[in-house]
Protein backbone atom coordinates (compact mmCIF):
# COMPACT_ATOMS: atom_id res chain seq x y z
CA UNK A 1 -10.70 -5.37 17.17
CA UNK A 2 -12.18 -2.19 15.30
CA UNK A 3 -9.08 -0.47 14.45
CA UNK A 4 -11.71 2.45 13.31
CA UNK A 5 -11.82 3.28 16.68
CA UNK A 6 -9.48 5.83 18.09
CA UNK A 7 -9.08 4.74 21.10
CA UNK A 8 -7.84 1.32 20.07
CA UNK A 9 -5.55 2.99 17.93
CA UNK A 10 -4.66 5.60 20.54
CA UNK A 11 -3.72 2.20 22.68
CA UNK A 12 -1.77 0.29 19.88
CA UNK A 13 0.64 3.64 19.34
CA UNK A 14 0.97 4.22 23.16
CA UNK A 15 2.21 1.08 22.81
CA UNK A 16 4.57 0.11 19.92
CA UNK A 17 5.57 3.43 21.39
CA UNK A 18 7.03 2.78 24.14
CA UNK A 19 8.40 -0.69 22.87
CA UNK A 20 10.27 1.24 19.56
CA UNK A 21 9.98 5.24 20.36
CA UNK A 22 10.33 6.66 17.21
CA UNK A 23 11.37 3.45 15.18
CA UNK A 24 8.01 2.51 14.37
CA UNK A 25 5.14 5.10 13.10
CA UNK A 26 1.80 3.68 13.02
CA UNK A 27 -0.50 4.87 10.63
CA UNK A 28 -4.52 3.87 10.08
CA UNK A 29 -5.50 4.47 6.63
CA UNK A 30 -9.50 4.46 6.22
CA UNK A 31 -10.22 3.40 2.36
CA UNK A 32 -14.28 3.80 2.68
CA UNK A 33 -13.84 7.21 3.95
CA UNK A 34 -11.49 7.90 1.09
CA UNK A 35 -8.13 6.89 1.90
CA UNK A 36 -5.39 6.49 -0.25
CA UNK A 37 -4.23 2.83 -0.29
CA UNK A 38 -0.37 2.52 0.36
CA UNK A 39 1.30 2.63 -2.87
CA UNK A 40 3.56 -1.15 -3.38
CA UNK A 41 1.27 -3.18 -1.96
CA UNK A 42 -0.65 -4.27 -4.51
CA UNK A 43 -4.74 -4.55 -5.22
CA UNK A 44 -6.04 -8.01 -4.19
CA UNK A 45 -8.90 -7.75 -6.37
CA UNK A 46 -12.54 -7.76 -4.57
CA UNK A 47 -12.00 -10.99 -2.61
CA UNK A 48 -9.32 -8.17 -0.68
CA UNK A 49 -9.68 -8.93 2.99
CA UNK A 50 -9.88 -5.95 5.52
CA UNK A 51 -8.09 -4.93 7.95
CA UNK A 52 -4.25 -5.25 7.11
CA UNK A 53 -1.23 -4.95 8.50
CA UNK A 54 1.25 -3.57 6.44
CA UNK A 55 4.96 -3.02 7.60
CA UNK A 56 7.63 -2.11 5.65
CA UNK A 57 5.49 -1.89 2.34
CA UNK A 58 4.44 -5.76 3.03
CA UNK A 59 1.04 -7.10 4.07
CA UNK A 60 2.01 -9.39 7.16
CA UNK A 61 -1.80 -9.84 8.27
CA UNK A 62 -5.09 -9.75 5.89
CA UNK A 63 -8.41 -9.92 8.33
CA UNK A 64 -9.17 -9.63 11.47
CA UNK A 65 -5.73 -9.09 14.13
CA UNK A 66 -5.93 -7.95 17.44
CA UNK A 67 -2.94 -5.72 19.29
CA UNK A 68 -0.90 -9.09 20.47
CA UNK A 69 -0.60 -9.90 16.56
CA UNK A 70 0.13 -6.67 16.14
CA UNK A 71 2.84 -6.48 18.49
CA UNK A 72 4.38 -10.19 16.96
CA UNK A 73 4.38 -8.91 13.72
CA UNK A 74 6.44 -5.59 14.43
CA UNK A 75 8.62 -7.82 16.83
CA UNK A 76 9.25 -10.32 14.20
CA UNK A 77 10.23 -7.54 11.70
CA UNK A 78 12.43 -6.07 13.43
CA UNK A 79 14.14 -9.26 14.43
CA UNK A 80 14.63 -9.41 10.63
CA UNK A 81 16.01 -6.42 10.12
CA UNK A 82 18.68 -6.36 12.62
């Protein structure tokens, strides 16, 4: 998936939405267009992979994830936290 695309991301809040209301906030941070990188995370050095999914201040997924891995990942977190 190209997460750079609003429509995708349009799709993925519609719906972690409607799965979490206002629980979960998805954000899409672009670094080549001057982003600022999510403080805690941590710099991987240049062998970084893009995308990433980052919850909670963790990266749970480095490269390419579609919307089901998406959805696992958040599900799986918040089985943790409860």
């Amino acid at each position: 998936m190209d997460w750079s695309h609003p429509e995708i991301l349009k799709l993925a809040d519609e719906r972690l939405q409607s799965r979490y209301g206002a629980k979960v906030q998805l954000d899409y941070i672009d670094l080549a267009q001057g982003g600022q990188a999510i403080s805690g995370v941590g710099d991987l050095g240049e062998e970084a992979t893009y995308p990433r999914l980052v919850i909670n201040g963790r990266v749970k997924i480095a490269g390419d994830f579609d919307l089901r891995m998406l959805l696992d990942a958040v599900e799986a977190e918040a089985e943790i936290a409860s």
